[in-house]
C-alpha atoms as a PDB file:
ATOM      1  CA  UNK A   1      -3.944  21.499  -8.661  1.00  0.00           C
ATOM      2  CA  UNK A   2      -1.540  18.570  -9.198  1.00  0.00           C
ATOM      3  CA  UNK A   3      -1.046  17.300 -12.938  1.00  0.00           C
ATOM      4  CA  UNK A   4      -4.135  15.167 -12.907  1.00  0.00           C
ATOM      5  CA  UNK A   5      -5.338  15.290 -10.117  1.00  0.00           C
ATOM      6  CA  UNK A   6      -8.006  17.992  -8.623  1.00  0.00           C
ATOM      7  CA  UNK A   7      -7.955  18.989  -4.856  1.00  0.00           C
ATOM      8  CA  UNK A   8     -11.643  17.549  -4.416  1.00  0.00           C
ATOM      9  CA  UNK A   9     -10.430  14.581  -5.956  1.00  0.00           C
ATOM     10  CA  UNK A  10      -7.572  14.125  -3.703  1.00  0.00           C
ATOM     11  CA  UNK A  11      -9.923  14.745  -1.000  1.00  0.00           C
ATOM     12  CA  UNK A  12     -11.860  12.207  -1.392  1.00  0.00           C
ATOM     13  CA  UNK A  13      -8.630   9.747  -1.855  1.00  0.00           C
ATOM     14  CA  UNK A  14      -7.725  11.232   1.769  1.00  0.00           C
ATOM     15  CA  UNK A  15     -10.971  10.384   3.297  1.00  0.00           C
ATOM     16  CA  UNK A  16     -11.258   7.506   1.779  1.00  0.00           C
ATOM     17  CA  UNK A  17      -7.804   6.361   3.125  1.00  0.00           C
ATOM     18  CA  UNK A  18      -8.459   7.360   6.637  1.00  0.00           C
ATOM     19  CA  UNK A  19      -5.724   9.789   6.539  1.00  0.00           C
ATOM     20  CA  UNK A  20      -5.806  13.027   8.892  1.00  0.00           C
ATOM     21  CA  UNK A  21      -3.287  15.558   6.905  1.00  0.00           C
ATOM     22  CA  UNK A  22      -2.697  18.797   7.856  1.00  0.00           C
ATOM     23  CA  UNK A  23      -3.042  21.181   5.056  1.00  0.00           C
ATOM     24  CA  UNK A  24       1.131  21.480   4.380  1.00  0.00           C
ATOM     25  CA  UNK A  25       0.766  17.672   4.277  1.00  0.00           C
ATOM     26  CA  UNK A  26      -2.112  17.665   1.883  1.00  0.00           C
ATOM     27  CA  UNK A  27      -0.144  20.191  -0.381  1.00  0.00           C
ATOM     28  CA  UNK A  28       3.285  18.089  -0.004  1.00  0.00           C
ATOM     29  CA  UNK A  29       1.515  14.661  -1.393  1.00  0.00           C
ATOM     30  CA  UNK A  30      -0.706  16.696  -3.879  1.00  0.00           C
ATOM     31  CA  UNK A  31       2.214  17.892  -5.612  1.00  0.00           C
ATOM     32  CA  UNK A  32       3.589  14.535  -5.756  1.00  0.00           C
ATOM     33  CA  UNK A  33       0.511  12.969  -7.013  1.00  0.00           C
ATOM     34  CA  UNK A  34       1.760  12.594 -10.633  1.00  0.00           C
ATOM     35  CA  UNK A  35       4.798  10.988 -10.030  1.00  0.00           C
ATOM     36  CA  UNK A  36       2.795   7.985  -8.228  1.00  0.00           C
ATOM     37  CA  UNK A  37      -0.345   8.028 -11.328  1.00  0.00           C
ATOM     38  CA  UNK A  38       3.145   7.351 -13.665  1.00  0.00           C
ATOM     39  CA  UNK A  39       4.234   4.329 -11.099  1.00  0.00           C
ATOM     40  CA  UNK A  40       0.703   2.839 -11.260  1.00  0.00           C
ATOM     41  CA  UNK A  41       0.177   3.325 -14.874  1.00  0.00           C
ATOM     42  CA  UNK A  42       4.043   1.597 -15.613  1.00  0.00           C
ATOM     43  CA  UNK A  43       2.768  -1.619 -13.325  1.00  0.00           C
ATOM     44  CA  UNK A  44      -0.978  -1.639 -13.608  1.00  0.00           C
ATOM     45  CA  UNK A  45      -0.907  -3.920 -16.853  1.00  0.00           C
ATOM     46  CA  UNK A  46      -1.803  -7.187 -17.526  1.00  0.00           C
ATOM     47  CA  UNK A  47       0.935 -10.133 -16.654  1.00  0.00           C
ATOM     48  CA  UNK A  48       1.370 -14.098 -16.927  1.00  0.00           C
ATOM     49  CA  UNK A  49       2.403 -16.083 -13.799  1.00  0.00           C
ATOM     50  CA  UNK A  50       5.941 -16.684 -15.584  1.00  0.00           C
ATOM     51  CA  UNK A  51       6.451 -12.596 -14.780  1.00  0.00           C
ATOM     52  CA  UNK A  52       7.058 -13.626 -11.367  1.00  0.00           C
ATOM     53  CA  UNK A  53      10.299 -14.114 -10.289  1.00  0.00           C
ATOM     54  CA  UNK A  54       9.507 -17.260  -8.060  1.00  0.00           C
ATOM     55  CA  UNK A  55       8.534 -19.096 -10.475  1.00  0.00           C
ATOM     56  CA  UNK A  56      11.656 -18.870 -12.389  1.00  0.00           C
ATOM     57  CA  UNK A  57      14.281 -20.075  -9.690  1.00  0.00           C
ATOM     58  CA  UNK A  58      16.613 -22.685 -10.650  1.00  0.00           C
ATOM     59  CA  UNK A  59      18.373 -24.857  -7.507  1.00  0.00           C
ATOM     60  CA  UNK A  60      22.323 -24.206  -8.081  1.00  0.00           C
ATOM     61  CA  UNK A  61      24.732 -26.677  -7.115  1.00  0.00           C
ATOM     62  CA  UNK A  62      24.134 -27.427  -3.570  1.00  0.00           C
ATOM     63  CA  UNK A  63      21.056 -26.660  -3.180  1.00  0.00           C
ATOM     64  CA  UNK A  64      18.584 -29.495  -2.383  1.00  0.00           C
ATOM     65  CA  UNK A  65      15.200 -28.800  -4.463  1.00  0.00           C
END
């Protein structure tokens, strides 16, 4: 079992994806499964439109706007 994860768990993530894994597969991206909860937990928070970059550019010198 992956930190946080159980194998029926992941399972079901699998099948719900579509995926066909072979068992080393399934074992590979199991044991990686805590590093991605940490990625979604870091990003998976509430943000203004003004946290996109877009909408912060500023037309330098030259450029027509």
């Amino acid at each position: 079992m992956a930190d946080g994860i159980t194998e029926e768990q992941f399972e079901f993530l699998v099948q719900r994806a579509g995926l066909t894994l072979t068992p080393e597969q399934k074992q590979e991206i199991m044991g990686t499964y805590h590093y991605v909860a940490a990625m979604v937990a870091r990003n998976a928070r509430p943000r203004t439109r003004m946290a996109e970059p877009a909408h912060l550019f500023i037309p330098g010198e030259g450029v027509v706007a």
